[in-house]
C-alpha atoms as a PDB file:
ATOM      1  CA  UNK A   1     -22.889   5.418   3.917  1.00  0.00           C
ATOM      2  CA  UNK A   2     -22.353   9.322   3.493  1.00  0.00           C
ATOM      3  CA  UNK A   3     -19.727  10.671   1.452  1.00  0.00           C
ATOM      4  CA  UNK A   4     -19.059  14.319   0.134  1.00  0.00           C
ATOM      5  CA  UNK A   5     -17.393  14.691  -3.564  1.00  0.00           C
ATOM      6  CA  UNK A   6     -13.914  16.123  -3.596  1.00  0.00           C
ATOM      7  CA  UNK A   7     -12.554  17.918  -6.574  1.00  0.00           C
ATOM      8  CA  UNK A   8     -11.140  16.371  -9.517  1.00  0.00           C
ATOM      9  CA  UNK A   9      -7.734  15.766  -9.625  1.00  0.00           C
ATOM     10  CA  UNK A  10      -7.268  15.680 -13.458  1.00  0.00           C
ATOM     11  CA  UNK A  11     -10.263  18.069 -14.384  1.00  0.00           C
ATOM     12  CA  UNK A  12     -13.252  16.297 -16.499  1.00  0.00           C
ATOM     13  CA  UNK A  13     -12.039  13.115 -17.501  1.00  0.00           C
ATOM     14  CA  UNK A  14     -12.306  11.994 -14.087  1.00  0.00           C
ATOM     15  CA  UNK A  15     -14.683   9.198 -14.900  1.00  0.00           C
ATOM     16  CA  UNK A  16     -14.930   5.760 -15.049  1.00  0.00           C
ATOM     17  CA  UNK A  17     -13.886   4.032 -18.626  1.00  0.00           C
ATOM     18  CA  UNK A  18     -16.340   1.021 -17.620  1.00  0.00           C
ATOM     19  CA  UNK A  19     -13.980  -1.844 -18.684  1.00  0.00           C
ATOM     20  CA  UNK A  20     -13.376  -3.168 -15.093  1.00  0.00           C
ATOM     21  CA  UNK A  21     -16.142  -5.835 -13.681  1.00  0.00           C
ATOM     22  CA  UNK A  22     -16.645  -5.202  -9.951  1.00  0.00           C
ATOM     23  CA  UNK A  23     -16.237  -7.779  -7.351  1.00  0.00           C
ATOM     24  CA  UNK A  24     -19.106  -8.072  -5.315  1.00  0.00           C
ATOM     25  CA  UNK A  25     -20.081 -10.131  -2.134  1.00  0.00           C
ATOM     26  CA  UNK A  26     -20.186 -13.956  -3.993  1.00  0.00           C
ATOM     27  CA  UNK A  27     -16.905 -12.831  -5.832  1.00  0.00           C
ATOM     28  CA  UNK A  28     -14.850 -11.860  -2.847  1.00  0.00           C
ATOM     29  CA  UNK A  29     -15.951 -15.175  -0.958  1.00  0.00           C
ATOM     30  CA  UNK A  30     -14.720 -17.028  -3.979  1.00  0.00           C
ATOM     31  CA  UNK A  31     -11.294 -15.753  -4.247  1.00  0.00           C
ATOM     32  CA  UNK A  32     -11.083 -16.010  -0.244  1.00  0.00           C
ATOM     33  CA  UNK A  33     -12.226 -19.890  -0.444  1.00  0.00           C
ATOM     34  CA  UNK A  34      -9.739 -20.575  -3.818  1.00  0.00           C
ATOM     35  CA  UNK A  35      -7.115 -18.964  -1.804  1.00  0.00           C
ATOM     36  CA  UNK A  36      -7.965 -20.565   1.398  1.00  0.00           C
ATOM     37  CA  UNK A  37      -7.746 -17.221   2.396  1.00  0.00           C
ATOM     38  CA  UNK A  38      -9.100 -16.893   6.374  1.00  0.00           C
ATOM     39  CA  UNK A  39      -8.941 -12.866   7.240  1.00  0.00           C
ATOM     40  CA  UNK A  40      -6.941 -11.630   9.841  1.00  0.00           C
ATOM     41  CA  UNK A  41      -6.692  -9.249  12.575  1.00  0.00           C
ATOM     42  CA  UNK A  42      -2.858  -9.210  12.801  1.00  0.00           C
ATOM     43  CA  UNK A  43      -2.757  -7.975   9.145  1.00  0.00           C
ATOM     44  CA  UNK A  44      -5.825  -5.418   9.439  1.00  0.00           C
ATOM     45  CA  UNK A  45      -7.685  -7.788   6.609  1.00  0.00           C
ATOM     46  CA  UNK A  46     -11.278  -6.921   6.281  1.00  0.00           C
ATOM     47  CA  UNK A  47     -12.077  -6.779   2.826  1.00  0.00           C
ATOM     48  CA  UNK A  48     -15.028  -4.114   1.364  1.00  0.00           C
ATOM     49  CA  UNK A  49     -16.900  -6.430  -0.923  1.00  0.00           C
ATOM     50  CA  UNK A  50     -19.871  -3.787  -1.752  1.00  0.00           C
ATOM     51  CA  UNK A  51     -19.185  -2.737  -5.305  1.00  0.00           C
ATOM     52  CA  UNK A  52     -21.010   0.757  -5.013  1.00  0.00           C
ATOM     53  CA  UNK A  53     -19.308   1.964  -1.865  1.00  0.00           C
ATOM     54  CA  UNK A  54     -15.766   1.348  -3.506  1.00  0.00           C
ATOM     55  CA  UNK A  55     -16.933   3.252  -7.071  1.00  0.00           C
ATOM     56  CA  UNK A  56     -18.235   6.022  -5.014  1.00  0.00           C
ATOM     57  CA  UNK A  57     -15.109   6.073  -3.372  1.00  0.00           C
ATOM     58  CA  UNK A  58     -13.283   6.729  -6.031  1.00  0.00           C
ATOM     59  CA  UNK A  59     -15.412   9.298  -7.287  1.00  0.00           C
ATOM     60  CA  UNK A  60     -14.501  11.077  -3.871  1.00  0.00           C
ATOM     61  CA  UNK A  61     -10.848  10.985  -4.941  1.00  0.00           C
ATOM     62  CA  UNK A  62     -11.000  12.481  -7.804  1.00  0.00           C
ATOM     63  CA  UNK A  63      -8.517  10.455  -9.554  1.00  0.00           C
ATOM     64  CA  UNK A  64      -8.701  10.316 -13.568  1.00  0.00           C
ATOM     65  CA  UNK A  65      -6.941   9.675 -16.412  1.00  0.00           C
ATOM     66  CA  UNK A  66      -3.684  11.934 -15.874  1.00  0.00           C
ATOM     67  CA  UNK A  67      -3.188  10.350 -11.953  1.00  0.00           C
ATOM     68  CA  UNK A  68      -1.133   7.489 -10.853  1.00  0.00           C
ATOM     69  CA  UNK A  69      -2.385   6.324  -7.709  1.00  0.00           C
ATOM     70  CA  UNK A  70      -0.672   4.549  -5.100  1.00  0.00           C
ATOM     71  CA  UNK A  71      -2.994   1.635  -3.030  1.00  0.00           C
ATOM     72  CA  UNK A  72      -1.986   0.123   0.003  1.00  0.00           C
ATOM     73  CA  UNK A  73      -3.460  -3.329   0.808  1.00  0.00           C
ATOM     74  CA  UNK A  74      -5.112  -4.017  -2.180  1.00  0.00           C
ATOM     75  CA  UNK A  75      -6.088  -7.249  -1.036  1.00  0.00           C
ATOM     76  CA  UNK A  76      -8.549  -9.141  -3.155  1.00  0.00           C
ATOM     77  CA  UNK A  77      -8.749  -5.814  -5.983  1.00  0.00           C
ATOM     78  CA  UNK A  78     -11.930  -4.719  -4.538  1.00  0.00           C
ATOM     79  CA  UNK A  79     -11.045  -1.541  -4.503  1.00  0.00           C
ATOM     80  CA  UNK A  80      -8.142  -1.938  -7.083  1.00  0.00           C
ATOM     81  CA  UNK A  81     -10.601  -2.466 -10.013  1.00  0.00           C
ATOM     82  CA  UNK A  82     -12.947   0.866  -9.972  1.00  0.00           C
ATOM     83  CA  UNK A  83      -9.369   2.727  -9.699  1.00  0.00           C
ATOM     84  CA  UNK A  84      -8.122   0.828 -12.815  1.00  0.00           C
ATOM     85  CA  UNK A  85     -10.968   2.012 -14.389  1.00  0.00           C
ATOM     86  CA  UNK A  86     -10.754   5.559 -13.614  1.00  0.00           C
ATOM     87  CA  UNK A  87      -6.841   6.387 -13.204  1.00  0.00           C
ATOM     88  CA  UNK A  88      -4.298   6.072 -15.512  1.00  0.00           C
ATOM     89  CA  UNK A  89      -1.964   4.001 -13.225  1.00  0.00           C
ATOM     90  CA  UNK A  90      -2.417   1.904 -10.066  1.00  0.00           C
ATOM     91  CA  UNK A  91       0.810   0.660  -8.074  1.00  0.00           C
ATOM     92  CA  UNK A  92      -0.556  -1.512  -5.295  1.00  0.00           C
ATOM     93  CA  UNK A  93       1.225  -1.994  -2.325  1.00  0.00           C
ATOM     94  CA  UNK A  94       0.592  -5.222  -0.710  1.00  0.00           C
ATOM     95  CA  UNK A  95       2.534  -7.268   2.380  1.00  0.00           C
ATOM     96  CA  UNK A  96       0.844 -10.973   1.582  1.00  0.00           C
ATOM     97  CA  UNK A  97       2.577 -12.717  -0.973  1.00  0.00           C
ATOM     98  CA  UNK A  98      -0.735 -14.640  -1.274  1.00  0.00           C
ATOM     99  CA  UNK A  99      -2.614 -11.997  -2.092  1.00  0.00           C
ATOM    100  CA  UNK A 100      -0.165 -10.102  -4.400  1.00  0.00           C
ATOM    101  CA  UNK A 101       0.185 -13.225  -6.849  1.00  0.00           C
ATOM    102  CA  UNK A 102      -3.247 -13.748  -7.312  1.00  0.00           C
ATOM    103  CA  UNK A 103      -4.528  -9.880  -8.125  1.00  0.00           C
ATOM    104  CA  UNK A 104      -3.171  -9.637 -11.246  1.00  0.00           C
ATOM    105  CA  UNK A 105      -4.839 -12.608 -12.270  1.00  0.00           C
ATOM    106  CA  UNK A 106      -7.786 -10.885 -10.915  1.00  0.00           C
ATOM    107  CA  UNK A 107      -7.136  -7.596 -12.994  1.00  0.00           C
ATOM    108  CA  UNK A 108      -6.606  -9.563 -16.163  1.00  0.00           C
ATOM    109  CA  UNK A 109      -9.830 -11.906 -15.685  1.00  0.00           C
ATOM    110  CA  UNK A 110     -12.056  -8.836 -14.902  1.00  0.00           C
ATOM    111  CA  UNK A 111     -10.464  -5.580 -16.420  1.00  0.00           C
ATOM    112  CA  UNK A 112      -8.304  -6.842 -19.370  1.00  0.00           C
ATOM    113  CA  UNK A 113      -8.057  -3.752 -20.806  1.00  0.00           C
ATOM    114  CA  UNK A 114      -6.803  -2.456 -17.710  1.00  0.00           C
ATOM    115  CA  UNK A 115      -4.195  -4.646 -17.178  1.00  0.00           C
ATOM    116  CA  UNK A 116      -1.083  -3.095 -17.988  1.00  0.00           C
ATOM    117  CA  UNK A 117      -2.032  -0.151 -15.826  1.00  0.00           C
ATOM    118  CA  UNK A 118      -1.449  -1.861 -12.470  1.00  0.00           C
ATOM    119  CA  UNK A 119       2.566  -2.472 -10.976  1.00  0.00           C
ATOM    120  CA  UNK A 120       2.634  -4.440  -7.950  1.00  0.00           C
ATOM    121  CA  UNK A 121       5.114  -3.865  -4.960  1.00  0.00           C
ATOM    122  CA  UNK A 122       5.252  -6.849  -3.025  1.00  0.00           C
ATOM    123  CA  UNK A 123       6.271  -4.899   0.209  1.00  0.00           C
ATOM    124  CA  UNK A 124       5.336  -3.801   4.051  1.00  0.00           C
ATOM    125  CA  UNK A 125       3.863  -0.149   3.192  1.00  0.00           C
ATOM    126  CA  UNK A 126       5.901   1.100   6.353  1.00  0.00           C
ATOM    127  CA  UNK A 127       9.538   0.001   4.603  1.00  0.00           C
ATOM    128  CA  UNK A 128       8.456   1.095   1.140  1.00  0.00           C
ATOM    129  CA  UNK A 129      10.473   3.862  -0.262  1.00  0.00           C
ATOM    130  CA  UNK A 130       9.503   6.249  -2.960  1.00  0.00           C
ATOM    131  CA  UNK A 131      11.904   5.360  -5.571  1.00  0.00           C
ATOM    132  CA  UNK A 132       9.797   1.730  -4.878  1.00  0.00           C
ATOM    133  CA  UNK A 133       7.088   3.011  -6.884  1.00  0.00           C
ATOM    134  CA  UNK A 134       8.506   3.428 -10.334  1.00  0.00           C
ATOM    135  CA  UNK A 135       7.679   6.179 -12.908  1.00  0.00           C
ATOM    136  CA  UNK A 136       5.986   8.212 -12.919  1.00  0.00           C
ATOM    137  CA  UNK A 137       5.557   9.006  -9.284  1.00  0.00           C
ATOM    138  CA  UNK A 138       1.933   8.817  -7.751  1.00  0.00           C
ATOM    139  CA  UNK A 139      -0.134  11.977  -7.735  1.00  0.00           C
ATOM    140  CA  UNK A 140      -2.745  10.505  -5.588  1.00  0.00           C
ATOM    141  CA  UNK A 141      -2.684   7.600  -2.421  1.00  0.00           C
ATOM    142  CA  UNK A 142      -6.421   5.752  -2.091  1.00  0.00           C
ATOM    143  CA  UNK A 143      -6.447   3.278  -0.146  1.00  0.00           C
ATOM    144  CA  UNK A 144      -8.529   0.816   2.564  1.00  0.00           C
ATOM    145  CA  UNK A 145      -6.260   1.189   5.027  1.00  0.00           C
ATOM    146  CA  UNK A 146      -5.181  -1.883   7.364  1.00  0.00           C
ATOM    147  CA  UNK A 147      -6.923  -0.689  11.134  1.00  0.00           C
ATOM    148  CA  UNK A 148      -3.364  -1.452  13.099  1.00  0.00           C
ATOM    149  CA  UNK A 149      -0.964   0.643  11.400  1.00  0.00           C
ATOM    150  CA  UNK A 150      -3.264   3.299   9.545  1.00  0.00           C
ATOM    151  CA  UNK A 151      -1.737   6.229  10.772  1.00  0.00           C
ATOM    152  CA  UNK A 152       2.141   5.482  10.270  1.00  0.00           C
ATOM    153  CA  UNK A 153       1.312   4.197   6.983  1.00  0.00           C
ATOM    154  CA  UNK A 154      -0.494   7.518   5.736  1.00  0.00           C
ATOM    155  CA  UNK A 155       2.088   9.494   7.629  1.00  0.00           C
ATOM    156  CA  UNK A 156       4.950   7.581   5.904  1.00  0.00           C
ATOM    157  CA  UNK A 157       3.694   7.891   2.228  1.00  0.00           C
ATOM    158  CA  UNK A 158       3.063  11.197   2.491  1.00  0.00           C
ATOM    159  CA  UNK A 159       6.718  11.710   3.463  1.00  0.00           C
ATOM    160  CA  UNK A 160       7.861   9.516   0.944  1.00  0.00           C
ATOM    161  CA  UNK A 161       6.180  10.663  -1.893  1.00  0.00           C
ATOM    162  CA  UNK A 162       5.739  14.642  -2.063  1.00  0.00           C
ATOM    163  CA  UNK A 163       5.078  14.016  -6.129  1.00  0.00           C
ATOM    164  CA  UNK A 164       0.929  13.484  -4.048  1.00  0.00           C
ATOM    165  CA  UNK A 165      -1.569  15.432  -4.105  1.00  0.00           C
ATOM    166  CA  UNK A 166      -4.453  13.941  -2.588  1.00  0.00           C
ATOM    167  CA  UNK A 167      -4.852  11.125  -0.501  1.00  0.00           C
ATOM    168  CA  UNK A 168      -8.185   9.597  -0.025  1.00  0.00           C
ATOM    169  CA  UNK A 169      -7.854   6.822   2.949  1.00  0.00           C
ATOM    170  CA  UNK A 170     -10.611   4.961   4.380  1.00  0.00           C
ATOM    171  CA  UNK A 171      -9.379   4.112   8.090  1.00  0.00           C
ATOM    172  CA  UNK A 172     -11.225   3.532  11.745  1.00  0.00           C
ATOM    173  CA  UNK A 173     -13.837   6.045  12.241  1.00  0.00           C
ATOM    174  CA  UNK A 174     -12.448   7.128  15.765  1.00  0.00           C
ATOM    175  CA  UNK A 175      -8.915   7.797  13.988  1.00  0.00           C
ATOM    176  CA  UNK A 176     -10.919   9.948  11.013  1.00  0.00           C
ATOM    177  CA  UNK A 177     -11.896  11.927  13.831  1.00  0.00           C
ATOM    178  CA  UNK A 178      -8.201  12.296  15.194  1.00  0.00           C
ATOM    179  CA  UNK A 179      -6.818  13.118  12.055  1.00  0.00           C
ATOM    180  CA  UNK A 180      -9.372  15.598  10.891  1.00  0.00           C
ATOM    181  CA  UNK A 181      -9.445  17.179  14.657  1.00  0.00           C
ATOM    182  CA  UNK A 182      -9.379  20.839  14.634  1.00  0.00           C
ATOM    183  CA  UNK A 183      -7.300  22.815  17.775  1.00  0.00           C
ATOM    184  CA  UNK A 184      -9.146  22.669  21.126  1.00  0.00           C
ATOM    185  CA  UNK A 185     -10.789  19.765  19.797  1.00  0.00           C
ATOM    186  CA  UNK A 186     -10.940  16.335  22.745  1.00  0.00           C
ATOM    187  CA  UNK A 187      -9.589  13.959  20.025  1.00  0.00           C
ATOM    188  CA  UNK A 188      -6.707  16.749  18.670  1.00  0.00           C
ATOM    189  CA  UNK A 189      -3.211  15.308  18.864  1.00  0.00           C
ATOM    190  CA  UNK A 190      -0.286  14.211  17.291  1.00  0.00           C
ATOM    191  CA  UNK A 191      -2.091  13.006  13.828  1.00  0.00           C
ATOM    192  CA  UNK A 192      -3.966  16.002  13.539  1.00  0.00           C
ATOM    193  CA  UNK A 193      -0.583  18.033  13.749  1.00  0.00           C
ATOM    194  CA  UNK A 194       1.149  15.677  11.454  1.00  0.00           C
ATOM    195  CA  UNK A 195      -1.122  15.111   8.932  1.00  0.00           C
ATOM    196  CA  UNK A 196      -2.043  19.037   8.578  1.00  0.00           C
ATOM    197  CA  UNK A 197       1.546  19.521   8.033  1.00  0.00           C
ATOM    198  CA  UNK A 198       1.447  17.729   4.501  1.00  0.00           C
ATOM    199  CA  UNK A 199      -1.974  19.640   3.440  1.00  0.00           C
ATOM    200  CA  UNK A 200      -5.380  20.650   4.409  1.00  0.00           C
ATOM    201  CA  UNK A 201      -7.369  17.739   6.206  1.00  0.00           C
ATOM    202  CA  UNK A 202     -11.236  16.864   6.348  1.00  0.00           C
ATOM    203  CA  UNK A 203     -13.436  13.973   7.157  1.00  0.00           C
ATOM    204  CA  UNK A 204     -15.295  13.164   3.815  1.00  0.00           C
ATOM    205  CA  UNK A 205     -17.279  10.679   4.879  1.00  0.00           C
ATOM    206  CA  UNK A 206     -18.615   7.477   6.731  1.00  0.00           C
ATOM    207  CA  UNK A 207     -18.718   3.887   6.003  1.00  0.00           C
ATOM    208  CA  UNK A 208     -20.962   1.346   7.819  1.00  0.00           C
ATOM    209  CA  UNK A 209     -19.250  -1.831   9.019  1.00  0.00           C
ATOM    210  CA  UNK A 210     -22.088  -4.287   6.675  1.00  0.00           C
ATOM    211  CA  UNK A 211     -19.688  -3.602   3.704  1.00  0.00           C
ATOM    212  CA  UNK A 212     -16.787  -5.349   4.751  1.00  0.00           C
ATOM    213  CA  UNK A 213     -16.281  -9.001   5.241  1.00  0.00           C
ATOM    214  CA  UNK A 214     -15.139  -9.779   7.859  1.00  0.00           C
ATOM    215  CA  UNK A 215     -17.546  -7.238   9.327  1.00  0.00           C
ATOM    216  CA  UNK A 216     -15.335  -5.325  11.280  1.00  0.00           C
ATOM    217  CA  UNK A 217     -16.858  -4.109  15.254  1.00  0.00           C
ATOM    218  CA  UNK A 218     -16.107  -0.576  14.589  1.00  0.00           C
ATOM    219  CA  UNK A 219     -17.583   2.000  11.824  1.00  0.00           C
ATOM    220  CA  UNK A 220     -15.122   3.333   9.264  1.00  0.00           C
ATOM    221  CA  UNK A 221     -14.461   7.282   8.184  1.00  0.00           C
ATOM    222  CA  UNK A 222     -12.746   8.540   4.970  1.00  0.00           C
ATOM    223  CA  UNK A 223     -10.372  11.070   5.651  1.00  0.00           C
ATOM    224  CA  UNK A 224      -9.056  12.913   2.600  1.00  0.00           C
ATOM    225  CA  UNK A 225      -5.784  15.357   2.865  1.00  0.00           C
ATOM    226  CA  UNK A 226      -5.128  17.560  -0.142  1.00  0.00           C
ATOM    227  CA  UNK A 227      -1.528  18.704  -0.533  1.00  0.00           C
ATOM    228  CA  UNK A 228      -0.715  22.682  -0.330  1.00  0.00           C
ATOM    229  CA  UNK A 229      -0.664  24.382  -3.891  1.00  0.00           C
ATOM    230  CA  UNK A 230       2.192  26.296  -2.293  1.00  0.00           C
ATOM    231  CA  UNK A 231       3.944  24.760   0.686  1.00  0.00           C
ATOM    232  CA  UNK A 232       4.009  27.287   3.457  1.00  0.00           C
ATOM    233  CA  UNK A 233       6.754  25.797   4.835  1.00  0.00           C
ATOM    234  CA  UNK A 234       9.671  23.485   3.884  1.00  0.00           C
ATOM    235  CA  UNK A 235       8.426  19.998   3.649  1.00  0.00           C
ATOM    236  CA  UNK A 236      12.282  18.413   3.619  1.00  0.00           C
ATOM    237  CA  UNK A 237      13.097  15.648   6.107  1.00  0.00           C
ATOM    238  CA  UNK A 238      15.084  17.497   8.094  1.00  0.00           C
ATOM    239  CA  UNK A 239      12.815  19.969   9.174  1.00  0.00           C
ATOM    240  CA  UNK A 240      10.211  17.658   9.407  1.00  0.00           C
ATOM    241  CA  UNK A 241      11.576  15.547  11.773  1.00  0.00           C
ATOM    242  CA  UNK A 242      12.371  18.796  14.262  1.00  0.00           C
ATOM    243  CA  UNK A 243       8.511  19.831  13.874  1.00  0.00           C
ATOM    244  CA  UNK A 244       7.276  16.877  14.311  1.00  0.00           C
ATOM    245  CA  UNK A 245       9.019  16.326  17.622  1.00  0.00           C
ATOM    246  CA  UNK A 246       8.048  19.865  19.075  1.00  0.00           C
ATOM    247  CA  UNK A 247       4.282  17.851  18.664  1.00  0.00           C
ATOM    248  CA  UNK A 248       5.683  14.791  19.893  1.00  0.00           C
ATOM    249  CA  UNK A 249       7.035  16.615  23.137  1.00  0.00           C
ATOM    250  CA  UNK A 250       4.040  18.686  23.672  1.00  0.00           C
ATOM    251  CA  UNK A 251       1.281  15.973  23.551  1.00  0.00           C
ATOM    252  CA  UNK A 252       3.784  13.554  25.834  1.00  0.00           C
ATOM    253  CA  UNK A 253       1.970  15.173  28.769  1.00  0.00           C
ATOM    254  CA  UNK A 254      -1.033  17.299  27.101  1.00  0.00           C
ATOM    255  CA  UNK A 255      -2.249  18.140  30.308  1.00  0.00           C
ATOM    256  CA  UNK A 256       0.755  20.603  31.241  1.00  0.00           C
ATOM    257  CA  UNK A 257       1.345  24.046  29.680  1.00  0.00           C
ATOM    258  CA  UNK A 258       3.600  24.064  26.813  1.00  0.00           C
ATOM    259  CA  UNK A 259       6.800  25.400  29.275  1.00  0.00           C
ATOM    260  CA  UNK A 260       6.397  22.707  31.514  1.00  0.00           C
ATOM    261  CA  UNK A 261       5.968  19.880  28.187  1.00  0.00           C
ATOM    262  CA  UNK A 262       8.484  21.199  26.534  1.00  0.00           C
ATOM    263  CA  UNK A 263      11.235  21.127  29.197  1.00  0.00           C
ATOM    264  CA  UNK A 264      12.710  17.686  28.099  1.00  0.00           C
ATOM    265  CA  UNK A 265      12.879  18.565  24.889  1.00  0.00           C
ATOM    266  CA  UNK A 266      14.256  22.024  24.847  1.00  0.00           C
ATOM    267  CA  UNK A 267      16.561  20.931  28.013  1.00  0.00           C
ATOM    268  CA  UNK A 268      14.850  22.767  30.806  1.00  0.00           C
ATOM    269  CA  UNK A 269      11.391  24.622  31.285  1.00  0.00           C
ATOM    270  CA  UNK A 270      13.311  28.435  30.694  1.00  0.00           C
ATOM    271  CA  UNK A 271      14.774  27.165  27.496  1.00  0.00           C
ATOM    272  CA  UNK A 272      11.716  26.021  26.101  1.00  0.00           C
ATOM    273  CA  UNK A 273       9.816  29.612  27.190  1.00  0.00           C
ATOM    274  CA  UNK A 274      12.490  31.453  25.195  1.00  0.00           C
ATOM    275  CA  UNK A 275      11.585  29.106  21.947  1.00  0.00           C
ATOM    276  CA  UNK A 276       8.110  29.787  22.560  1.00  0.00           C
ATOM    277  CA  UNK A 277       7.972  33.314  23.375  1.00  0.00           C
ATOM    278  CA  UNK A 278      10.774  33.581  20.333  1.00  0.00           C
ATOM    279  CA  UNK A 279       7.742  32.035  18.011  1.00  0.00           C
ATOM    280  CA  UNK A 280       4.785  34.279  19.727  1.00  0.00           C
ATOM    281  CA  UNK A 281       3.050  31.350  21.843  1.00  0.00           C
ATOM    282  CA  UNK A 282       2.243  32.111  25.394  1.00  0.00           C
ATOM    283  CA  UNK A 283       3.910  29.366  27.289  1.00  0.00           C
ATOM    284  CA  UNK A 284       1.151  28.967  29.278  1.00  0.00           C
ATOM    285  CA  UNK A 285      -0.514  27.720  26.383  1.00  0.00           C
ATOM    286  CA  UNK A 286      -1.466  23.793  26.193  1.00  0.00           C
ATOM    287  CA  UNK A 287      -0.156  21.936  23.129  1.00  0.00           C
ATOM    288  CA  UNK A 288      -3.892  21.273  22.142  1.00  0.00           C
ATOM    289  CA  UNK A 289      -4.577  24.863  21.540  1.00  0.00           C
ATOM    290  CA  UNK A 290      -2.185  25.144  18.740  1.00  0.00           C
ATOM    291  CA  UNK A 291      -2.064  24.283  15.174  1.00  0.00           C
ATOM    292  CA  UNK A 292       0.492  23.129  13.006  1.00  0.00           C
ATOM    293  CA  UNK A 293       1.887  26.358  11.983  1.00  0.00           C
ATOM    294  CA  UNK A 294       2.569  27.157  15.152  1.00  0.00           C
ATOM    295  CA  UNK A 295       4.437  23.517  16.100  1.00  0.00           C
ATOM    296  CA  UNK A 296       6.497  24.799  12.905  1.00  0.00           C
ATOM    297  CA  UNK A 297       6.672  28.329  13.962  1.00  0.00           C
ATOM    298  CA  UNK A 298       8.388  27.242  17.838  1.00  0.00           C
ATOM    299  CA  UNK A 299      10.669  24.533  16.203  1.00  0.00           C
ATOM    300  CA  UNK A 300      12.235  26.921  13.837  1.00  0.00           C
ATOM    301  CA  UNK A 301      12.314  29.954  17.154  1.00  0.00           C
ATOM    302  CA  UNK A 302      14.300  26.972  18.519  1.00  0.00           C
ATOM    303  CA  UNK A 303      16.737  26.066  15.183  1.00  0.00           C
ATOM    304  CA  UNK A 304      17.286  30.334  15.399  1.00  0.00           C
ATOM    305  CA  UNK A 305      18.092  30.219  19.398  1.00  0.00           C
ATOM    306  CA  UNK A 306      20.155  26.787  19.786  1.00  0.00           C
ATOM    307  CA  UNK A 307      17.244  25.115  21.660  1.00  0.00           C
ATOM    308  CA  UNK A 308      16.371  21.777  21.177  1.00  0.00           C
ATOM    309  CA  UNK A 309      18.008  18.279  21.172  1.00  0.00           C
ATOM    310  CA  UNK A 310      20.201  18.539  18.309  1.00  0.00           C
ATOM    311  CA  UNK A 311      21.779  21.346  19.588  1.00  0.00           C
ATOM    312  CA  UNK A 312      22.976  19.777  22.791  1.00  0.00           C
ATOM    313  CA  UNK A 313      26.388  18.218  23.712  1.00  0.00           C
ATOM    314  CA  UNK A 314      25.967  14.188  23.525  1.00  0.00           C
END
């Protein structure tokens, strides 16, 4: 496993309090058999059960005393503990109602101490609002991400909770890639856009598939996205929702120039060269080629100009 050390969140008490006793490889089997627990597929379960990879982990966050994190899929409280131990608050979002009885029994058997610190939200990530997570709001989202539904997940927090300032998520390797993909790039799309519209993205780091059990087939990536000190642009739903389906348009059929793409959306090809030439993007450009700013950039040319579906007659 490589991983590169972000910067503290919270400044130098970033650390681990050591009150929290890892679970390791016999430990995790043990819950699974108590709980008759049988991992699956459907619900992305594959549960990291190597105690160094999750404290190191962590330590890539940043997280410390003064952060509230936010945890999706907590499962077993692998991961769970080593935050407990380093954060001030952990609210763990978890779908099985299996799983979320029997972690705070977990938390209270191995990090006593820590107990108080963790709320759980017995919920499906996707549905989970931000007023869901009590007070006060997370600063920071770490998580093991479930493989089928990484990417809405991340993308639906981080709209949901603008109170976050990091997020740390450990998700397939090939969708790392996606998400950290720079313009021009073969595996820049749609995630790259969104996700660089909340903050800064980069690939942190890789995890081999021997820490997990099950072992999964595919290596995993940690992809960490650090929220703007100043927002260069309105982050509001609203606007949102227009940029985001500017990138939604243009990657529909990446292989055509942006005039072309864009036609649907804008309501023919010579509206949607006014809203680019309007934001200063040759509209024989491809939709790869450009970066966020510039998906903001042509949906606001087209808020200024009338173009675009919420400007046209139902």
């Amino acid at each position: 496993m490589h991983l590169e050390a972000g910067p503290a969140l919270t400044g130098p008490d970033a650390t681990f309090r050591g009150l929290a006793d890892p679970l390791g490889p016999h430990e995790v089997r043990a819950l699974a058999e108590e709980l008759d627990l049988k991992p699956t597929k459907s619900k992305g379960q594959n549960f990291v059960h190597d105690a160094n990879t999750v404290r190191r982990i962590v330590t890539v966050s940043g997280v410390g005393r003064g952060d509230t994190v936010v945890e999706v899929g907590p499962g077993l409280g692998s991961l769970t503990l080593p935050l407990l131990d380093a954060a001030g608050r952990v609210v763990a979002i978890e779908i099985d109602p299996l799983l979320a009885g029997r972690l705070p029994t977990t938390v209270t058997e191995r990090a006593p101490e820590l107990a108080g610190n963790l709320t759980i939200v017995t919920a499906d990530a996707l549905a989970v609002r931000g007023t869901d997570l009590g007070e006060p709001r997370p600063t920071a989202l770490v998580a093991n991400l479930p493989y089928n539904v990484s990417v809405p997940v991340l993308l639906h927090l981080l709209a949901e909770v603008p109170t976050l300032r990091t997020a740390l998520v450990m998700v397939q390797l090939e969708v790392a890639d996606r998400l950290a993909a720079a313009p021009g790039s073969r595996v820049y799309g749609v995630p790259s856009v969104k996700a660089g519209f909340f903050g800064t993205v980069r690939r942190v780091g890789t995890v081999g598939r021997n820490v997990f059990w099950p072992v999964p087939n595919v290596e995993s990536g940690l992809v960490r996205i650090d929220a703007y000190e100043t927002p260069p642009w309105d982050l509001g739903q609203a606007h949102r929702t227009r940029v985001f389906a500017v990138a939604d348009a243009s990657f529909a059929q990446r292989r055509k120039t942006l005039r072309a793409a864009l036609a649907g959306w804008a309501g023919s090809a010579a509206q949607a060269e006014l809203a680019l030439v309007e934001a200063g993007v040759d509209p024989r450009t491809r939709g790869e080629q450009l970066t966020t700013a510039d998906y903001v950039r042509i949906a606001e040319s087209a808020g200024r100009l009338g173009i675009g579906p919420a400007h046209r007659e139902p």
